[in-house]
C-alpha atoms as a PDB file:
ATOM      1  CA  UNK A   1     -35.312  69.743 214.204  1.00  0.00           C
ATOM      2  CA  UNK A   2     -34.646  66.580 216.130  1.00  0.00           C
ATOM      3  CA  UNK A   3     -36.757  64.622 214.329  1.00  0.00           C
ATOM      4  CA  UNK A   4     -36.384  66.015 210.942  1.00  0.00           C
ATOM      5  CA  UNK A   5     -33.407  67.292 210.140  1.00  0.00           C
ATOM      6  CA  UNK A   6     -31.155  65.377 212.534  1.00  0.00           C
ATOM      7  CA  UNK A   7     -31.660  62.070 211.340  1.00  0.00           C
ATOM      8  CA  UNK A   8     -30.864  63.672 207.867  1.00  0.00           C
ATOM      9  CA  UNK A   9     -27.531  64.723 208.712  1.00  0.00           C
ATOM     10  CA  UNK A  10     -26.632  61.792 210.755  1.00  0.00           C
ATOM     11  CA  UNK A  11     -27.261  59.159 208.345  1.00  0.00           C
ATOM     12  CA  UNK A  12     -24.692  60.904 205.982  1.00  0.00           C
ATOM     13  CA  UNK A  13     -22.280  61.508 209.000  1.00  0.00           C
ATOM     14  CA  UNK A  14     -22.358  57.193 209.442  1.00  0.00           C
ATOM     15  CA  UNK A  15     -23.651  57.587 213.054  1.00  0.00           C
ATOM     16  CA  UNK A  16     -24.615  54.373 214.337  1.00  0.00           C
ATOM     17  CA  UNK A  17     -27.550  55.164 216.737  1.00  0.00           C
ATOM     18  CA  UNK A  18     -29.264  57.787 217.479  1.00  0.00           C
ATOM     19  CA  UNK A  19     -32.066  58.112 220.422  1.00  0.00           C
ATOM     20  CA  UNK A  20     -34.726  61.347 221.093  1.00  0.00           C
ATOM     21  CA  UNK A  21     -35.995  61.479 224.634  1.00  0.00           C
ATOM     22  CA  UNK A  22     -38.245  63.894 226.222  1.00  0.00           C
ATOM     23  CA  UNK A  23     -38.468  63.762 230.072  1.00  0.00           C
ATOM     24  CA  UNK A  24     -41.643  65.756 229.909  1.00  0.00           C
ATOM     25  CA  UNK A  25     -43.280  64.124 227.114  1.00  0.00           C
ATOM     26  CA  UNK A  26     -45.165  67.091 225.683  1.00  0.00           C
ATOM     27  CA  UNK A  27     -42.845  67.476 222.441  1.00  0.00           C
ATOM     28  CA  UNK A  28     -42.455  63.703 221.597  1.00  0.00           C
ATOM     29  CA  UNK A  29     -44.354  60.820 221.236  1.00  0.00           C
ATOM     30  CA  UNK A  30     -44.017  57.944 222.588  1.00  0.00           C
ATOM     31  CA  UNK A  31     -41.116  60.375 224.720  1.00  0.00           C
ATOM     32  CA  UNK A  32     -38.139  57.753 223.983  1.00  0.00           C
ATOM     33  CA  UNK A  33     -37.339  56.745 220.572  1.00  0.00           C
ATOM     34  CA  UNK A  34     -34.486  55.075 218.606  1.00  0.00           C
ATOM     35  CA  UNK A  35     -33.128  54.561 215.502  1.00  0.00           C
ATOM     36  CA  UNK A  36     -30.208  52.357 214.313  1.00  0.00           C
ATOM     37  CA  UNK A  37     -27.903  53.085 211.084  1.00  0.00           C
ATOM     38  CA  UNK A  38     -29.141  49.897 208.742  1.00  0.00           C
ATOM     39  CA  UNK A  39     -27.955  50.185 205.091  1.00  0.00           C
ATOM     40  CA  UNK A  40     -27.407  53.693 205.275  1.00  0.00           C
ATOM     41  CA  UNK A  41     -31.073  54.432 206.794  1.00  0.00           C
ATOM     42  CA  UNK A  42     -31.714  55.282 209.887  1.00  0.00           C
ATOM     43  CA  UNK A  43     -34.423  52.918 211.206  1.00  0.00           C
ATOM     44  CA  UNK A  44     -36.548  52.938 213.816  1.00  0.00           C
ATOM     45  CA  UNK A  45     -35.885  50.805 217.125  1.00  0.00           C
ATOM     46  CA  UNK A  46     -38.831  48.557 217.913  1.00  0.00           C
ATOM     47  CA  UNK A  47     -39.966  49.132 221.494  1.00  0.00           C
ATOM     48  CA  UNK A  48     -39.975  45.378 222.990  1.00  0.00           C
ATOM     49  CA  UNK A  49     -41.602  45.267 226.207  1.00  0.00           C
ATOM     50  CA  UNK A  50     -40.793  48.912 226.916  1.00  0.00           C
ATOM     51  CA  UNK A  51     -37.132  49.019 225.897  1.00  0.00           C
ATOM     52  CA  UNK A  52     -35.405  50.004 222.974  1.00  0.00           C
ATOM     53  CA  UNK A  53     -32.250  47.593 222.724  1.00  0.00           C
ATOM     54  CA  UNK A  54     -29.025  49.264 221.120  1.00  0.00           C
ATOM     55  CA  UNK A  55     -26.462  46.279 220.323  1.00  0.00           C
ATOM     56  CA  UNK A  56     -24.141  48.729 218.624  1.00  0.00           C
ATOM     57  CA  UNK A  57     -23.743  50.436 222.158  1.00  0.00           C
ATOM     58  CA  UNK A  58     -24.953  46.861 224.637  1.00  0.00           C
ATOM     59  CA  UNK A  59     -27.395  49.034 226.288  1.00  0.00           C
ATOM     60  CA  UNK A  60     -31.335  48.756 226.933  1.00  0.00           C
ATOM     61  CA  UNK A  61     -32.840  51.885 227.127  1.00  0.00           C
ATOM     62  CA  UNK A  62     -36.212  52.712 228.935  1.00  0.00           C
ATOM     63  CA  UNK A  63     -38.624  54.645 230.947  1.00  0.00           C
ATOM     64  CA  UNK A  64     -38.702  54.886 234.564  1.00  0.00           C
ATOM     65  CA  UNK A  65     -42.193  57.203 235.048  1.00  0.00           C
ATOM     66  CA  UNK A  66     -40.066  59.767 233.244  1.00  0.00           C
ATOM     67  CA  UNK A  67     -36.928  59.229 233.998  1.00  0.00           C
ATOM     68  CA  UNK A  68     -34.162  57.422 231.350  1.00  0.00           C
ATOM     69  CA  UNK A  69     -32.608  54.382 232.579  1.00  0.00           C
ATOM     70  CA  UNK A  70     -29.776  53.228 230.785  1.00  0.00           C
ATOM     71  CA  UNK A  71     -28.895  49.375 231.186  1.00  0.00           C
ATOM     72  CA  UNK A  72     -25.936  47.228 230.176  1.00  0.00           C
ATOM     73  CA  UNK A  73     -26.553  44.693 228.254  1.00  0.00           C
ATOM     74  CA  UNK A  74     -24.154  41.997 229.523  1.00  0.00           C
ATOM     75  CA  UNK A  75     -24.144  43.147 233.435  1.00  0.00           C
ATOM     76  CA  UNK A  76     -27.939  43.929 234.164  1.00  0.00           C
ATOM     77  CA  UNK A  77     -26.544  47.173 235.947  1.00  0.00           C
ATOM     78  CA  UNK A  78     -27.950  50.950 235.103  1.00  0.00           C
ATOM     79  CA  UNK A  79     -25.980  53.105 234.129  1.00  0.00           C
ATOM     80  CA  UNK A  80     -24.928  56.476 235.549  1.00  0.00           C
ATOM     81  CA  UNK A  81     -25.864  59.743 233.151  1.00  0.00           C
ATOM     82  CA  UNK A  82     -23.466  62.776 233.424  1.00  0.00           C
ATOM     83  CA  UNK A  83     -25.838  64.572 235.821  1.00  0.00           C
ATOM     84  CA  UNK A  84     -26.650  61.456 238.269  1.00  0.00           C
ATOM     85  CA  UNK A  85     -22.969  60.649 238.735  1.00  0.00           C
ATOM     86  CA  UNK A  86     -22.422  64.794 239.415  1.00  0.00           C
ATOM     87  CA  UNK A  87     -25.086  64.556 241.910  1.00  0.00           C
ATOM     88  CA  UNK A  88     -23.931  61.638 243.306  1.00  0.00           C
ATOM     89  CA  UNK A  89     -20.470  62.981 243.612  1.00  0.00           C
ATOM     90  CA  UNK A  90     -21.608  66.092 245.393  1.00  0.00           C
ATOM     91  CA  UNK A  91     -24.042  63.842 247.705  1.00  0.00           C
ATOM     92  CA  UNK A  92     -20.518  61.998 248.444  1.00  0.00           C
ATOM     93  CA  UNK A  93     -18.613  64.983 249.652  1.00  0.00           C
ATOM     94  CA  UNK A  94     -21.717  66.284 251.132  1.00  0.00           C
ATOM     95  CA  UNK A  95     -21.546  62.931 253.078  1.00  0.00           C
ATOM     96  CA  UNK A  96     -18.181  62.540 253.903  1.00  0.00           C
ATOM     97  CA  UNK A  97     -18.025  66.308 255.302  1.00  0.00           C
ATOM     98  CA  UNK A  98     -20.256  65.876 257.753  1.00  0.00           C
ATOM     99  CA  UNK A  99     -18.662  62.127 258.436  1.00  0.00           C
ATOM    100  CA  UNK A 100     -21.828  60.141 257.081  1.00  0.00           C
ATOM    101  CA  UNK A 101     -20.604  56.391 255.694  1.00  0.00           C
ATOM    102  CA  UNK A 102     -21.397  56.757 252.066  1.00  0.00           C
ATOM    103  CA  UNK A 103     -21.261  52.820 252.094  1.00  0.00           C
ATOM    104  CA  UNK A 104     -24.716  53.197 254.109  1.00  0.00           C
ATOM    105  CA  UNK A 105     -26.916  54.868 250.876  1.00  0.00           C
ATOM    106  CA  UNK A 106     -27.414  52.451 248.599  1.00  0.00           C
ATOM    107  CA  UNK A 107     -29.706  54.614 246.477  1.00  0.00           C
ATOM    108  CA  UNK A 108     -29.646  57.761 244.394  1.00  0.00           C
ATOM    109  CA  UNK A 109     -30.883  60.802 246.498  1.00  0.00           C
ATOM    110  CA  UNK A 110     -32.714  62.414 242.726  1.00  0.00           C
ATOM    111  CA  UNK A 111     -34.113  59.132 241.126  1.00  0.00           C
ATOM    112  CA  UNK A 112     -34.198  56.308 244.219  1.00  0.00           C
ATOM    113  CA  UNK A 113     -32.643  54.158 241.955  1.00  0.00           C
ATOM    114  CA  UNK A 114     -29.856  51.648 243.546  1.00  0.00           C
ATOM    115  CA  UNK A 115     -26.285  53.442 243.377  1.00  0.00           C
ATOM    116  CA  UNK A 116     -23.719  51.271 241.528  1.00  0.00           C
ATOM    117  CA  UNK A 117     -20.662  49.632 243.688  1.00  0.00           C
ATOM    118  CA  UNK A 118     -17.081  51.501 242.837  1.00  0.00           C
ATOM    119  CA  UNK A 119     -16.502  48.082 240.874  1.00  0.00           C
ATOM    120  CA  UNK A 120     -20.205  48.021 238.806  1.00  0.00           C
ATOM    121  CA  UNK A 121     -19.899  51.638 237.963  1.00  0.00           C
ATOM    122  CA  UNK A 122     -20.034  52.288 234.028  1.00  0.00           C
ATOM    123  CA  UNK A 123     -20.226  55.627 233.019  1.00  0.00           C
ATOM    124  CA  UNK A 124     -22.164  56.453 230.164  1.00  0.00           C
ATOM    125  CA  UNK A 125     -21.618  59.871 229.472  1.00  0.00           C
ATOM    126  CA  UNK A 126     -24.837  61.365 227.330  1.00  0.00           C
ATOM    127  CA  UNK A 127     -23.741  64.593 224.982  1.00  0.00           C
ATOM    128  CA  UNK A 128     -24.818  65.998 222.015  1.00  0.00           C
ATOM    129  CA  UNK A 129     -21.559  64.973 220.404  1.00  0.00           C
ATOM    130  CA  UNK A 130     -22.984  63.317 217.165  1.00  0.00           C
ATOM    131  CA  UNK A 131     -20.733  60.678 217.309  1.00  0.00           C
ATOM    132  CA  UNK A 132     -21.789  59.342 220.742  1.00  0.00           C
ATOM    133  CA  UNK A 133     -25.569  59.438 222.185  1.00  0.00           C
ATOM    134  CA  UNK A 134     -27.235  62.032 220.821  1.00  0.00           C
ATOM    135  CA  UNK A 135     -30.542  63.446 223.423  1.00  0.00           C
END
């Protein structure tokens, strides 16, 4: 359905991007795609040098093994998905109950990526909604 009838009924809703990911890669291949709205068509987002660039939304999207990293296009800085910033909140509280500096972890506990300052953090928030980032 993704890949059929979704791109259908996107390009007659106007949506501007649309991206398929699959963290396991047995459903899709290559397991990160993109396409961009271009005359009405939805068209495919050449993968250059491993990421799929997305001016409509200034973000690089890529592969880390299998995990999605998200990067602004002006800053450099990846951005935080829905689940990483819960997990990072509850890591937080976890942390600050038991009286651990959070300013010492300086990575994500789940990915091991580096964890955004206060001031870099962008959310990006990844739904379904069909008018945002569609996964």
């Amino acid at each position: 359905m993704d890949i059929v009838d979704k791109p259908v009924i996107y390009e007659r809703m106007g949506v501007q991007a649309y991206f398929l990911y699959d963290p396991t890669a047995d459903d899709l291949t290559p397991a990160l795609q993109g396409y961009l709205l271009i005359d009405g068509d939805l068209r495919e987002i050449l993968n250059t040098n491993g990421r799929l660039r997305c001016k409509t939304l200034g973000v690089a999207l890529s592969l880390r093994e299998y995990d999605l990293v998200i990067v602004d296009h002006e800053t450099g800085i990846d951005q935080v998905t829905r689940a990483d910033s819960e997990a990072l909140a509850k890591e937080q509280a976890k942390n600050a109950g038991t009286g651990s500096s959070n300013r010492r972890r300086e990575t994500h506990p789940r990915t091991g990526r580096r964890t955004p300052t206060t001031q870099e953090r962008q959310l990006v928030m990844l739904s379904n909604d069909a008018t945002s980032l569609s996964l």
